[in-house]
Protein backbone atom coordinates (compact mmCIF):
# COMPACT_ATOMS: atom_id res chain seq x y z
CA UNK A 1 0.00 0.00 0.00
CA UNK A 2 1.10 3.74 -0.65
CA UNK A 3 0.16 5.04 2.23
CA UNK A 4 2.43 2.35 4.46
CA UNK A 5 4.73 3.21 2.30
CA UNK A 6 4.94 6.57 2.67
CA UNK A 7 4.62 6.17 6.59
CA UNK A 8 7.99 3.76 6.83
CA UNK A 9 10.07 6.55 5.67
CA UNK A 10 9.19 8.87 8.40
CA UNK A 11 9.55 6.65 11.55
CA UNK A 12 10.37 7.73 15.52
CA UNK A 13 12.20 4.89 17.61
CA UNK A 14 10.51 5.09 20.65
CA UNK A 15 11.00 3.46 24.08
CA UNK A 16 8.15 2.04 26.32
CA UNK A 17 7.17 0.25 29.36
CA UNK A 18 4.49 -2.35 28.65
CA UNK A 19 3.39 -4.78 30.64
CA UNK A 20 4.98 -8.24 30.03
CA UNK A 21 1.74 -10.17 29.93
CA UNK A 22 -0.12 -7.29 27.78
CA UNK A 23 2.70 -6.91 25.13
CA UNK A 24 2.89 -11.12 25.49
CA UNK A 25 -0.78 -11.69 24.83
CA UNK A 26 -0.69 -9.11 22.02
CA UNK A 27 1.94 -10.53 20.17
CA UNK A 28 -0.08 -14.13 20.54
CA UNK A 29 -3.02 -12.11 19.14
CA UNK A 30 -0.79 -10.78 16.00
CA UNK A 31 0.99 -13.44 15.67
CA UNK A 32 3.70 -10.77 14.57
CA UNK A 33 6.74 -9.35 16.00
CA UNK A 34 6.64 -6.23 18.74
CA UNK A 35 7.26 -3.36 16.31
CA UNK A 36 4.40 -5.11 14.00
CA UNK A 37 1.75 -5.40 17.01
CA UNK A 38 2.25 -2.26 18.50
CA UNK A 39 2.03 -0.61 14.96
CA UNK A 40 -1.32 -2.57 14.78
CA UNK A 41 -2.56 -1.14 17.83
CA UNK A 42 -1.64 2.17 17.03
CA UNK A 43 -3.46 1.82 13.75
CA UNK A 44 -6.59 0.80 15.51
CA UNK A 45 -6.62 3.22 18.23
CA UNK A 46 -6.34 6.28 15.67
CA UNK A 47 -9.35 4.01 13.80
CA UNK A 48 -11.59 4.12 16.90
CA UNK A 49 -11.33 7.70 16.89
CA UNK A 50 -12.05 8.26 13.20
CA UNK A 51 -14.77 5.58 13.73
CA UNK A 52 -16.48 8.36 17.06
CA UNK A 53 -15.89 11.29 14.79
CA UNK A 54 -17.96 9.59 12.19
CA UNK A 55 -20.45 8.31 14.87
CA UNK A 56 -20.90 12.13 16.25
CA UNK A 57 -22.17 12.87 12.65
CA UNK A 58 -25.02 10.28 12.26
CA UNK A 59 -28.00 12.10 11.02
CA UNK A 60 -26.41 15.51 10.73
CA UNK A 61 -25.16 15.03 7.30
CA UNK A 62 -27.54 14.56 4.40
CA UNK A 63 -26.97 12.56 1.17
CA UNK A 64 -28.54 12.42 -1.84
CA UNK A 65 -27.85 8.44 -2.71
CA UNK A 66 -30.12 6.48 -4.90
CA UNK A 67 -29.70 2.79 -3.23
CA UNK A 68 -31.45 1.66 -6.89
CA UNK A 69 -28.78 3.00 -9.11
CA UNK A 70 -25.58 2.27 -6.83
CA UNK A 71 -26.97 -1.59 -6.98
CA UNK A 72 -27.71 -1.45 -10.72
CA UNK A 73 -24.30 -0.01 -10.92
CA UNK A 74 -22.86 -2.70 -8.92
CA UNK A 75 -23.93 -5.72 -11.59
């Protein structure tokens, strides 16, 4: 992907104290490395928060969507 990409070449090395049983049971989860799971739960904290700024928005924004024409579109 581009984006990932893009992201690699501007990195920070960072130091942190996890708990040994969270960063243990993460990795399990992963099955990846420690750099690779705590990238992935990076990734889906900044998602959850994306995901509530969406949420806040239900109902305040108004589309004009034809459901008929995106599924004829679709086939």
């Amino acid at each position: 992907m581009i984006w990932q990409t893009f992201a690699m070449l501007e990195t920070r090395k960072v130091t942190a104290h996890l708990p040994a049983d969270l960063l243990t049971r993460a990795q399990r989860a992963t099955g990846e490395g420690i750099t690779e799971t705590l990238r992935r739960g990076l990734e889906m904290v900044a998602a959850a928060k994306a995901a509530n700024e969406l949420r806040r928005l239900r109902g305040k924004v108004r589309l004009s969507i034809d459901i008929e024409e995106l599924r004829r579109d679709r086939r």
